[in-house]
N, C-alpha and C. Protein backbone atom coordinates (compact mmCIF):
# COMPACT_ATOMS: atom_id res chain seq x y z
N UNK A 1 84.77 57.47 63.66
CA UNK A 1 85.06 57.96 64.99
C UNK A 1 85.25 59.47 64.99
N UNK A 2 85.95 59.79 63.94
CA UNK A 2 85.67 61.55 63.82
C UNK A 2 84.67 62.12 63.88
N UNK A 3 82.90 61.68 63.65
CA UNK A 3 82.53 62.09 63.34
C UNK A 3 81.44 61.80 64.79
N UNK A 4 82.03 61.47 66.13
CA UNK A 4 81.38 61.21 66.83
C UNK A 4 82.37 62.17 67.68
N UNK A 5 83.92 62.42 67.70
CA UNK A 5 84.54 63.72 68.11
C UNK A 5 83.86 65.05 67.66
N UNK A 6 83.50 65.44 66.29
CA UNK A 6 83.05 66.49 65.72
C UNK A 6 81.92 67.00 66.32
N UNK A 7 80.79 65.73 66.90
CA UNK A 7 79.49 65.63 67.38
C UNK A 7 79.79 66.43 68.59
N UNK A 8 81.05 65.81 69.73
CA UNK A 8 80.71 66.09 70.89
C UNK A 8 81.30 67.32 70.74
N UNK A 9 81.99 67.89 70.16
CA UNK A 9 82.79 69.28 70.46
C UNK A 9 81.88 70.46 70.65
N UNK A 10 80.68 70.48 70.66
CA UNK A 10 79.31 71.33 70.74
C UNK A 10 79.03 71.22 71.73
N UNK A 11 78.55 70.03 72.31
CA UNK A 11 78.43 69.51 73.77
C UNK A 11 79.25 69.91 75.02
N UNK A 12 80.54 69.40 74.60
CA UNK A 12 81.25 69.82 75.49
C UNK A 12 81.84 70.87 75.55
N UNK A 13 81.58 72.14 74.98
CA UNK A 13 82.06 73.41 74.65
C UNK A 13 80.75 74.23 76.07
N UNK A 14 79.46 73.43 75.61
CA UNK A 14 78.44 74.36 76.06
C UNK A 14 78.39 73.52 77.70
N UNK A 15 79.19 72.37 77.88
CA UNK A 15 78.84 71.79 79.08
C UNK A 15 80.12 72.80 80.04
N UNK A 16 80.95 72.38 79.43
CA UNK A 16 82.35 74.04 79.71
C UNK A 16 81.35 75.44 80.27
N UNK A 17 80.57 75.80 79.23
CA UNK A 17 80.36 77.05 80.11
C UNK A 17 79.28 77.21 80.87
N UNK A 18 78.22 76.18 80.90
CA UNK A 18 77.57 75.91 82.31
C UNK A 18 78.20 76.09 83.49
N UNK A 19 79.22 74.95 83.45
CA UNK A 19 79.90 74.91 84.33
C UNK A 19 80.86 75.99 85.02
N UNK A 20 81.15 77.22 83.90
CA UNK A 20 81.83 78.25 84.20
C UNK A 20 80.86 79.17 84.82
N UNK A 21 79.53 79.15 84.25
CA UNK A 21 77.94 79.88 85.04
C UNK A 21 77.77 79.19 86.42
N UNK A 22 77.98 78.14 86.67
CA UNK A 22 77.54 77.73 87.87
C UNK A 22 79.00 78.46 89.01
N UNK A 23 80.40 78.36 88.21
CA UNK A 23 80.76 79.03 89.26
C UNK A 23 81.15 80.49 89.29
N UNK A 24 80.18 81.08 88.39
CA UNK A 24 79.64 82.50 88.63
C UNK A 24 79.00 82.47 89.79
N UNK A 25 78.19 81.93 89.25
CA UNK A 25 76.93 81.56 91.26
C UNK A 25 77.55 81.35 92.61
N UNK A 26 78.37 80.36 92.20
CA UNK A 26 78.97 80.01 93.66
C UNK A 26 79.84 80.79 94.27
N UNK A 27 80.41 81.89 93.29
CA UNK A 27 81.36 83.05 93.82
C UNK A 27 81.04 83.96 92.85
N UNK A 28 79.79 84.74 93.75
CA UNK A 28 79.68 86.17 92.54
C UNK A 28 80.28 87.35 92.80
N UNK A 29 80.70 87.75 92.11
CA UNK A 29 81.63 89.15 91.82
C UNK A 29 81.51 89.89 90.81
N UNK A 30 81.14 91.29 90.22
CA UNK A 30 81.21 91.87 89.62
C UNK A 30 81.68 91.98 88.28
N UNK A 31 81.04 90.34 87.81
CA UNK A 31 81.82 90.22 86.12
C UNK A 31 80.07 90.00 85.40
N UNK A 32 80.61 90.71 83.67
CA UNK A 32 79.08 90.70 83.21
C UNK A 32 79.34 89.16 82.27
N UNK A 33 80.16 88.11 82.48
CA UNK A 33 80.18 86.87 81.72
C UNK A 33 78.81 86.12 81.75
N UNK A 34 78.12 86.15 83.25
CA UNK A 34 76.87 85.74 83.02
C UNK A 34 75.89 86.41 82.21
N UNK A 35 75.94 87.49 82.09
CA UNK A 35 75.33 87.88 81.79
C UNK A 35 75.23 88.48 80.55
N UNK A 36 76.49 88.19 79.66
CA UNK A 36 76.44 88.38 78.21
C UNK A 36 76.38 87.45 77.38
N UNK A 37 76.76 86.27 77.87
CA UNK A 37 76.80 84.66 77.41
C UNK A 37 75.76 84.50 78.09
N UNK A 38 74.49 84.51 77.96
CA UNK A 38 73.55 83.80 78.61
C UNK A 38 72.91 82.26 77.51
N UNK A 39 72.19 81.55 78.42
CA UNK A 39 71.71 80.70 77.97
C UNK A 39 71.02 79.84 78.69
N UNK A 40 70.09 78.58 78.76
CA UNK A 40 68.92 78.21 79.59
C UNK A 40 68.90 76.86 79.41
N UNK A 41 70.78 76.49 79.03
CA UNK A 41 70.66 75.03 79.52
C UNK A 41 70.51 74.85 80.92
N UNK A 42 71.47 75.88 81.76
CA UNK A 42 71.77 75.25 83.00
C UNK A 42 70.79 75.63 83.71
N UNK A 43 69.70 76.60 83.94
CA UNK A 43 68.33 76.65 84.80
C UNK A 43 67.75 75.33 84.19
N UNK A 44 67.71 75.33 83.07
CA UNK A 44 66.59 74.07 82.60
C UNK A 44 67.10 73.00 83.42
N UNK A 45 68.11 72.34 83.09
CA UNK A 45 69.30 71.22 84.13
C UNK A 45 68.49 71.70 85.56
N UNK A 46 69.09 72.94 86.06
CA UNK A 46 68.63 73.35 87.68
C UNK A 46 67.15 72.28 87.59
N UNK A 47 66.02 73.33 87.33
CA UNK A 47 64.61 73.28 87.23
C UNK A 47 64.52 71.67 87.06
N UNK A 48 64.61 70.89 86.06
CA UNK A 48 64.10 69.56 86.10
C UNK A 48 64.91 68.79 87.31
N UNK A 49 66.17 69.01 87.71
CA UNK A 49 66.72 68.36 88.33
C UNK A 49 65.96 68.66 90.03
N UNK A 50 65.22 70.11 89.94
CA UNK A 50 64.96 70.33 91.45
C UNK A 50 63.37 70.02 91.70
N UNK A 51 62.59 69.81 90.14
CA UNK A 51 61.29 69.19 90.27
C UNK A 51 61.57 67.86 90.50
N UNK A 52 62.61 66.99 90.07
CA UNK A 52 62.49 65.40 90.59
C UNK A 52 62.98 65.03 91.46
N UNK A 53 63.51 66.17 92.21
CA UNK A 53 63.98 65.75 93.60
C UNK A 53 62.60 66.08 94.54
N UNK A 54 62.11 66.93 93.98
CA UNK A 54 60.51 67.62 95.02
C UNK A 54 59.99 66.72 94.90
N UNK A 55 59.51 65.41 93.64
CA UNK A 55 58.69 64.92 92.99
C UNK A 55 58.09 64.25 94.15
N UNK A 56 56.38 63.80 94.61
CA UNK A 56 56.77 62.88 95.35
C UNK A 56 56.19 62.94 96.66
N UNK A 57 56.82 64.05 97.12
CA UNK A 57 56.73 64.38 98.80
C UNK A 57 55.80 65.22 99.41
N UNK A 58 54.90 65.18 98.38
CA UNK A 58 53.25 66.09 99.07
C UNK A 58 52.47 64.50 100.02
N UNK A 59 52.37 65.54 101.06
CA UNK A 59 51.25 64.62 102.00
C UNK A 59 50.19 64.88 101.60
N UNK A 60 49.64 65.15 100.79
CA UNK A 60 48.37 64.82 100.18
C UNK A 60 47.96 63.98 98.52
N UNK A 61 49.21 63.94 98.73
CA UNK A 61 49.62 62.94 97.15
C UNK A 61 48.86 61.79 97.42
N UNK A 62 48.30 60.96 96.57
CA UNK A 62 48.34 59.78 96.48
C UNK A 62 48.88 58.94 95.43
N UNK A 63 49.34 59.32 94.26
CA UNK A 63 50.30 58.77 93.68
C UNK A 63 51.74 59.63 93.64
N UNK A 64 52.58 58.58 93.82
CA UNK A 64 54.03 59.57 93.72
C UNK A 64 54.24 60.29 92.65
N UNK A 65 54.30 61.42 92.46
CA UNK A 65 54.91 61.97 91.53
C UNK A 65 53.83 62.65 90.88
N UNK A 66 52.80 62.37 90.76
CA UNK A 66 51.31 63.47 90.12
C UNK A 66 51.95 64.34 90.08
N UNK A 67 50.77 65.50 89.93
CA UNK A 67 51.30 66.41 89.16
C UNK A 67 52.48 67.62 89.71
N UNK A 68 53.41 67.06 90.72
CA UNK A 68 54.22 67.72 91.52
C UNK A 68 55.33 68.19 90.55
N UNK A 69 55.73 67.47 89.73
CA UNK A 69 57.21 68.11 88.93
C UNK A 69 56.54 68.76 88.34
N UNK A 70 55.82 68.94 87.51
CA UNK A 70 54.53 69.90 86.64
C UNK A 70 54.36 71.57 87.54
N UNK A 71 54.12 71.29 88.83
CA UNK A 71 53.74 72.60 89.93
C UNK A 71 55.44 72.86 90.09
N UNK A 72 56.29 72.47 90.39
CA UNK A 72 57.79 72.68 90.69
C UNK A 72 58.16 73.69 89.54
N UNK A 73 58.24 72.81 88.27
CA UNK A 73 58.52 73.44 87.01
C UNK A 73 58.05 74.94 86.74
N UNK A 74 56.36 74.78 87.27
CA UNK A 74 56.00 75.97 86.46
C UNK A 74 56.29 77.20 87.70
N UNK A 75 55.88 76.45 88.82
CA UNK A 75 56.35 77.81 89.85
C UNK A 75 58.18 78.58 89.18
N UNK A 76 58.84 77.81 89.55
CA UNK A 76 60.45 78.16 88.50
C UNK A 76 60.05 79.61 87.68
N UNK A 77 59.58 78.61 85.98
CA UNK A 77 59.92 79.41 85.31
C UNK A 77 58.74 80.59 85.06
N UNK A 78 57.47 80.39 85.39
CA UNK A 78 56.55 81.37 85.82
C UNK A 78 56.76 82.33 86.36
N UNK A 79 57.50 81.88 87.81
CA UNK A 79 58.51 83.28 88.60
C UNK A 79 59.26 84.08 87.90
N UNK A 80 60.26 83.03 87.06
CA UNK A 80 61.43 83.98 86.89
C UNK A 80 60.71 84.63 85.69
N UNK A 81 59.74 84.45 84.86
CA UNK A 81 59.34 85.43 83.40
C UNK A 81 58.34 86.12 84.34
N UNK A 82 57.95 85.85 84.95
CA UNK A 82 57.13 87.48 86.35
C UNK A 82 58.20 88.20 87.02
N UNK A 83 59.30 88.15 87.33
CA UNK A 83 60.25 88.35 87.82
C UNK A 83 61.00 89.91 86.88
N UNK A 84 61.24 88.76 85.78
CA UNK A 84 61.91 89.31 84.32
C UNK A 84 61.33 90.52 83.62
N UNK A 85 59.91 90.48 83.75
CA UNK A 85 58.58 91.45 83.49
C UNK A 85 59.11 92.46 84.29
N UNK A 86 58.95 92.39 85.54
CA UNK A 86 58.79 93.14 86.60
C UNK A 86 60.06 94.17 86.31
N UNK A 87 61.32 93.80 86.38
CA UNK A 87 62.53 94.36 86.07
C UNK A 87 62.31 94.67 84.71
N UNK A 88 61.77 94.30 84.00
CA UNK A 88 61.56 95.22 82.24
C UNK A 88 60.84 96.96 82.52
N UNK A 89 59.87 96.43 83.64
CA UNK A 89 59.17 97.44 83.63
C UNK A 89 59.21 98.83 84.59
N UNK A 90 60.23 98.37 85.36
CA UNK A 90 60.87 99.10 86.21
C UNK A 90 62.13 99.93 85.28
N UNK A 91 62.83 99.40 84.00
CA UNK A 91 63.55 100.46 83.97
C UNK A 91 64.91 99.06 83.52
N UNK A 92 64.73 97.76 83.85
CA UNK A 92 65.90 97.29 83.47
C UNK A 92 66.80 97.18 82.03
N UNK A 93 68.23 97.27 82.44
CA UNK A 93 68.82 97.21 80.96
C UNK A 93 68.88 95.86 80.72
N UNK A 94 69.02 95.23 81.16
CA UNK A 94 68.78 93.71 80.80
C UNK A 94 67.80 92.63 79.83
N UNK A 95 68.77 92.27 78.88
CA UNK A 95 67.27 91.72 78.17
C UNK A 95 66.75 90.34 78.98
N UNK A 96 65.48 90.12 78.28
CA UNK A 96 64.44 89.00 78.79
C UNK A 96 65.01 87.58 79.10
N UNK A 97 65.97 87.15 78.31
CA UNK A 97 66.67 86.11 78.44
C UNK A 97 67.72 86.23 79.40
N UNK A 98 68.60 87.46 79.64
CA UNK A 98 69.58 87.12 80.31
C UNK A 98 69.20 86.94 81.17
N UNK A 99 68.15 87.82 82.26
CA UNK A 99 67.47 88.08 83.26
C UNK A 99 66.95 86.52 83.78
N UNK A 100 66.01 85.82 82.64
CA UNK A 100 65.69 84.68 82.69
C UNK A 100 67.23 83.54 83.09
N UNK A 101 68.38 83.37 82.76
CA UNK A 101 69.32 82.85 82.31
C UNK A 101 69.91 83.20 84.43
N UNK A 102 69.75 84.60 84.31
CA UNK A 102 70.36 84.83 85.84
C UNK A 102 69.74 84.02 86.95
N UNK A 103 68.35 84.23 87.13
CA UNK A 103 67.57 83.93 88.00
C UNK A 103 67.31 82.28 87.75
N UNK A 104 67.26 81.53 86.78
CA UNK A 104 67.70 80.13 87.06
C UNK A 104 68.86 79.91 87.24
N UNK A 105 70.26 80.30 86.72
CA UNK A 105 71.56 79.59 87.33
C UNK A 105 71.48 79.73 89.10
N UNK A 106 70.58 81.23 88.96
CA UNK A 106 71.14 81.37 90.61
C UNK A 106 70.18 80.58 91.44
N UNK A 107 69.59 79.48 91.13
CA UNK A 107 68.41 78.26 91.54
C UNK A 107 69.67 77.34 92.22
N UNK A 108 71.08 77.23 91.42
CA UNK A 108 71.89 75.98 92.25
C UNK A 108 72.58 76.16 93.56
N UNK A 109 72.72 76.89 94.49
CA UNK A 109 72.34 76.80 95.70
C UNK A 109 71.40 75.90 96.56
N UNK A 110 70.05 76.28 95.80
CA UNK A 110 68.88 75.95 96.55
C UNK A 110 68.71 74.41 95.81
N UNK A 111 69.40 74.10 94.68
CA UNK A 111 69.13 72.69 94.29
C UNK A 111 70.41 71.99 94.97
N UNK A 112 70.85 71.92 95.42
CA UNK A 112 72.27 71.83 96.26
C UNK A 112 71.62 71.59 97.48
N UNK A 113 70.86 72.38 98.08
CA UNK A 113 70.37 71.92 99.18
C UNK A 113 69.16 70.99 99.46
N UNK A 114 68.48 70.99 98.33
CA UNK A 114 67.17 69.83 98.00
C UNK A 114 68.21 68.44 98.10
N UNK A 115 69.55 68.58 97.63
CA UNK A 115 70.61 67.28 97.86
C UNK A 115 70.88 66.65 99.13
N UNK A 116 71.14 67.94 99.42
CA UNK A 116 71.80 67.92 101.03
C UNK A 116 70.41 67.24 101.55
N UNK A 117 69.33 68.28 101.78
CA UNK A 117 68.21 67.43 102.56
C UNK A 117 67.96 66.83 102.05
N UNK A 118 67.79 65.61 100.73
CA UNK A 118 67.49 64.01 100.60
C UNK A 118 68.66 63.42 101.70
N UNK A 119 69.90 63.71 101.25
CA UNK A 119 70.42 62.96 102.13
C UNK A 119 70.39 62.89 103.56
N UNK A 120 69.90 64.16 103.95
CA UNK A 120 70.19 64.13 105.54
C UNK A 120 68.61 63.26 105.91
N UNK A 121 68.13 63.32 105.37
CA UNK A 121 66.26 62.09 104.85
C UNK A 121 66.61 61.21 105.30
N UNK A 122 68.03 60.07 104.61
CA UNK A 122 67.75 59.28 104.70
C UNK A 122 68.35 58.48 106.18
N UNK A 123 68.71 59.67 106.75
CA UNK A 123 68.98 59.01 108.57
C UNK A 123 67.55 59.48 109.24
N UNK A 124 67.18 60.03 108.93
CA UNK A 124 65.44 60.13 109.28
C UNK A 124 64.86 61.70 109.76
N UNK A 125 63.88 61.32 110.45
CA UNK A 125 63.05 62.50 109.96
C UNK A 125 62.63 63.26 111.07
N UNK A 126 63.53 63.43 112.11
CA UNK A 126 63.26 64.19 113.65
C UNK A 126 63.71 65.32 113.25
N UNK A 127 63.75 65.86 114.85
CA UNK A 127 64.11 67.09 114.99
C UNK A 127 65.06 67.98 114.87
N UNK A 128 66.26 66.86 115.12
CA UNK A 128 67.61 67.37 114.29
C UNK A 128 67.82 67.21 112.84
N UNK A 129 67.15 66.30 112.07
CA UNK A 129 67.37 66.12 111.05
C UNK A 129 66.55 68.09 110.65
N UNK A 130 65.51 68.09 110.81
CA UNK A 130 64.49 69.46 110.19
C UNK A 130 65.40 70.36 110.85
N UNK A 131 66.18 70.57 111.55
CA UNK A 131 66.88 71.89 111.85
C UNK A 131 67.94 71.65 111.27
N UNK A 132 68.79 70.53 110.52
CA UNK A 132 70.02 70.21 109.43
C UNK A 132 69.34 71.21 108.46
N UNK A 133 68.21 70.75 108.18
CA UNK A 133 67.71 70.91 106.74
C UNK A 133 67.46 72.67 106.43
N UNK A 134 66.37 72.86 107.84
CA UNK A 134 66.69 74.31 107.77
C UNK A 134 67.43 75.20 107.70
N UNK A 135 68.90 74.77 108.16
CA UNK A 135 70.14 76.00 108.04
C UNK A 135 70.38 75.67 106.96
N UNK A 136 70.87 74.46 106.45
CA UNK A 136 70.98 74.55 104.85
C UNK A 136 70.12 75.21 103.71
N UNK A 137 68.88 75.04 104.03
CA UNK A 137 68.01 76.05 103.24
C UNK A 137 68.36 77.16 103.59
N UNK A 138 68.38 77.60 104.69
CA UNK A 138 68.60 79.19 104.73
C UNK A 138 69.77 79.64 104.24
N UNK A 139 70.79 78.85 104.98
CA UNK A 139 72.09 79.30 103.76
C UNK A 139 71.62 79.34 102.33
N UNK A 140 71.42 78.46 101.57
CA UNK A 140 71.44 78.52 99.87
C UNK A 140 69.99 79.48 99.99
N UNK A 141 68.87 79.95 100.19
CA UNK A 141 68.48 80.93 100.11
C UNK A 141 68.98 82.15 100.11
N UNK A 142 69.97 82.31 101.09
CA UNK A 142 70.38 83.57 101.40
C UNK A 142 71.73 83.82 100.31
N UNK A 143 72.18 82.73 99.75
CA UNK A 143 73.40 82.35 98.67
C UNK A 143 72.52 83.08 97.55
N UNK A 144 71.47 82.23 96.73
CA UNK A 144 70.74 82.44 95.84
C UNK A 144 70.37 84.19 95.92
N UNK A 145 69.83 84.23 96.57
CA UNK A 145 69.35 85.84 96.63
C UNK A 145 70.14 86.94 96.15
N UNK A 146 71.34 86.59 97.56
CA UNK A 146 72.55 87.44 96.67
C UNK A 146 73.07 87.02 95.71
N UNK A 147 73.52 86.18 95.30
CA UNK A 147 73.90 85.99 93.92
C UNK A 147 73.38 86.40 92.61
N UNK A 148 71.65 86.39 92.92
CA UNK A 148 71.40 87.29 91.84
C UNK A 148 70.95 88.67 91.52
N UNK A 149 70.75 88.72 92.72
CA UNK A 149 70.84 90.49 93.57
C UNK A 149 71.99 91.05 92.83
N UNK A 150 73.46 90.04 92.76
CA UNK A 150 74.81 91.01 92.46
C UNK A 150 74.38 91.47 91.02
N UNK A 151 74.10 90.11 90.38
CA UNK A 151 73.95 90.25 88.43
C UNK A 151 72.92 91.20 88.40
N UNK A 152 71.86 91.33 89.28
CA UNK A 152 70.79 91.93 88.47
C UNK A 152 70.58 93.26 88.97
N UNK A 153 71.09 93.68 90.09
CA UNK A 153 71.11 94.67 90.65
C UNK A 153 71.88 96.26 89.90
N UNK A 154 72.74 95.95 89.43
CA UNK A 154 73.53 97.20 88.51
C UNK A 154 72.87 97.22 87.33
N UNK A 155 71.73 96.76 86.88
CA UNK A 155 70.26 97.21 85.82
C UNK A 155 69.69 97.77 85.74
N UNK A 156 69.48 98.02 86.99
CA UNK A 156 68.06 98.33 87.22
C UNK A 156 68.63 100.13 87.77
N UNK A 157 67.42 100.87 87.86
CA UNK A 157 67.91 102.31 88.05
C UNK A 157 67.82 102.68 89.71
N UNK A 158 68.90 103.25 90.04
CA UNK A 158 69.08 103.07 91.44
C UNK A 158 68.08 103.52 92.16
N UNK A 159 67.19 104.09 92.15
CA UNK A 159 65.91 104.53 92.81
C UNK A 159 64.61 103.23 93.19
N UNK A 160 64.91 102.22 92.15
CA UNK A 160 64.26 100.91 91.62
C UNK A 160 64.63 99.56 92.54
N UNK A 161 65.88 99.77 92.78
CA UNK A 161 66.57 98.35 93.36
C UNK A 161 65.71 97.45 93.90
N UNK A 162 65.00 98.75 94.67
CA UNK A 162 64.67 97.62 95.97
C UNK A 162 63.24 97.01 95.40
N UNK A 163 63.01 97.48 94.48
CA UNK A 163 61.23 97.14 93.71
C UNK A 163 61.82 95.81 92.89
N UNK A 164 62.99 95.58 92.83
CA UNK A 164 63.06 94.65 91.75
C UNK A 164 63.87 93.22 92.62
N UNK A 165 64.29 93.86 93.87
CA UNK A 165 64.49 92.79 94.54
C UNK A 165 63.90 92.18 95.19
N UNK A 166 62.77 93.23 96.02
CA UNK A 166 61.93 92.20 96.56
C UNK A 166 61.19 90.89 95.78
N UNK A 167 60.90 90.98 94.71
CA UNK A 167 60.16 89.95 94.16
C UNK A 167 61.45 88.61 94.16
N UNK A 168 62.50 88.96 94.08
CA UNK A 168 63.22 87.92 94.01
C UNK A 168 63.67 87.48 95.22
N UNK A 169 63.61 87.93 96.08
CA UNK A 169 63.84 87.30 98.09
C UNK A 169 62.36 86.59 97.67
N UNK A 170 61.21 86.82 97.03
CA UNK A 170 59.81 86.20 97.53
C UNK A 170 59.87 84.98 96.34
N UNK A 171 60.64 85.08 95.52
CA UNK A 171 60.64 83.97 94.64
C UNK A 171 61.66 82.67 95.04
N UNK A 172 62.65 83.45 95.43
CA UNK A 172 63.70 81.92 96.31
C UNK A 172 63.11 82.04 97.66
N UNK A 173 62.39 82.96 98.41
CA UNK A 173 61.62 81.93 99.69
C UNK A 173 60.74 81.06 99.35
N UNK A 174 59.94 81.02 97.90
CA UNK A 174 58.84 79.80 97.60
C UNK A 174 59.38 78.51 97.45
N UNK A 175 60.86 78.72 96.50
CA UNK A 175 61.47 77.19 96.33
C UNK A 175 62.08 76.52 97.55
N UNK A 176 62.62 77.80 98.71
CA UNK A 176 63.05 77.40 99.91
C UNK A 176 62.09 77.20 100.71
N UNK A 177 60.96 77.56 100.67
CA UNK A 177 59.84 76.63 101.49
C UNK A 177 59.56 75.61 101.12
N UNK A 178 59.16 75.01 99.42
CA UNK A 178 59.07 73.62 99.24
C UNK A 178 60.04 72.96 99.38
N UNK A 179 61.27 73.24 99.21
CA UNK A 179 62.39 72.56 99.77
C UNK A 179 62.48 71.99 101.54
N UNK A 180 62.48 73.01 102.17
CA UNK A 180 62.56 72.65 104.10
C UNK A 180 61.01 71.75 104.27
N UNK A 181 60.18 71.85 103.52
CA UNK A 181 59.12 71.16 104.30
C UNK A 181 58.68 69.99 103.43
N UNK A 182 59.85 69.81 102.55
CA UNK A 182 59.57 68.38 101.82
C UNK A 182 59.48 67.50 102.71
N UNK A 183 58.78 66.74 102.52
CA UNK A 183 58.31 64.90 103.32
C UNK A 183 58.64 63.79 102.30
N UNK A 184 59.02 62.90 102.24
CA UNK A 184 59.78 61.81 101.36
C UNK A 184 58.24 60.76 101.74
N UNK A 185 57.77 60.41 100.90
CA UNK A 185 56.71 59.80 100.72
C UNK A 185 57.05 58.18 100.44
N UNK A 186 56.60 56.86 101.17
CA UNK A 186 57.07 55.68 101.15
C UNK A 186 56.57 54.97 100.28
N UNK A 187 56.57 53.94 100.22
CA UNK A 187 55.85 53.08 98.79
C UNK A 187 54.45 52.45 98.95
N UNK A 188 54.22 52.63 100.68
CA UNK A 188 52.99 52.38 100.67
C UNK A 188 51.50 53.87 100.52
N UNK A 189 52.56 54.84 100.15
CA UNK A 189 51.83 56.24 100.35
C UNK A 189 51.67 57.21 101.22
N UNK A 190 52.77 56.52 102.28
CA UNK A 190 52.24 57.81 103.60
C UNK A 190 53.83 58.23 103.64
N UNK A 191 53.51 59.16 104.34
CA UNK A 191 54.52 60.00 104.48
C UNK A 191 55.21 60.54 106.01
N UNK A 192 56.44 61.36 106.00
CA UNK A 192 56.92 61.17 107.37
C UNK A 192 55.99 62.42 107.41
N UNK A 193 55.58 62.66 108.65
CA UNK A 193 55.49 64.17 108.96
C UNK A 193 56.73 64.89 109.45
N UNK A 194 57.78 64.47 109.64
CA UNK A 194 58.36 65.44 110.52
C UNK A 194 58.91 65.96 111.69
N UNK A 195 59.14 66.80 112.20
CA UNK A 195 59.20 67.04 113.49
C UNK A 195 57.94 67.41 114.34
């Protein structure tokens, strides 16, 4: 039995500071903890957890789930190492990983709200439901943005800011568009449209 305590004390050391990263995100303020402890459990967690919630809900799918977590995934981490580039080359002090490490924690907002809208799904699929869904996206978009606007913003050289932010407002509007215009796809293959 010790040796199944010894096991988890790794685990739960690193599940501890996820959890202390996620509520970096949820209340950011001017501390560099994210950003000196970095690490890519908790985007990875984010990322798979926000491709199998997308999985699914293309109206042009015909099997559930093709290659949709595959396009989810790579949009993610494709962005954030184009993202990461972009701020290298502008001048950032930040290395490749933390940068990487920032821009997925700051994904749980917007996977928070892929939650919210399954559930608000499953009372259905009108017009109030798509305007639930939309303020919630827009909130955790507008959460996400700044949140990593705060971490990543004192990097970069002040003349630069705004070159290194725009790409990241255009990278959480892509996940917040597949998010608001997800369609929940039924078992016979069709799908709601919507409002």
């Amino acid at each position: 039995m010790a040796e199944v305590d010894e096991a988890s004390k790794p685990l739960l050391r690193d599940l501890k500071a996820v959890g202390k990263k996620f509520g970096h995100v949820m209340y950011p303020k001017k501390s560099t903890t994210l950003l000196r402890d970095w690490d890519l459990w908790g985007p990875l967690l984010l990322c798979v957890t926000l491709a199998l919630m997308l999985q699914g809900g293309s109206a042009d799918s015909k099997e559930d789930g093709g290659p949709q977590f595959a396009e989810v995934f790579v949009i993610i981490w494709f962005g954030s190492v184009i993202i990461t580039l972009n701020s290298k080359l502008l001048g950032g002090t930040i290395s490749f990983f933390q940068s990487l490490c920032v821009l997925g924690y700051c994904i749980l907002p917007l996977t928070v709200a892929m939650i919210v809208c399954r559930l608000v799904l499953l009372g259905g699929t009108g017009t109030a439901s798509f305007i639930v869904r939309f303020i919630v996206v827009v909130a955790s978009f507008g959460w996400s943005t700044f949140a990593s606007t705060a971490f990543l913003a004192d990097s970069q050289p002040p003349n630069r800011k705004a070159l290194v932010v725009y790409p990241v407002f255009l990278f959480y509007f892509v996940i917040s568009w597949m998010i608001v215009t997800f369609s929940p796809s039924h078992s016979d293959g069709t799908t709601d449209t919507g409002p």
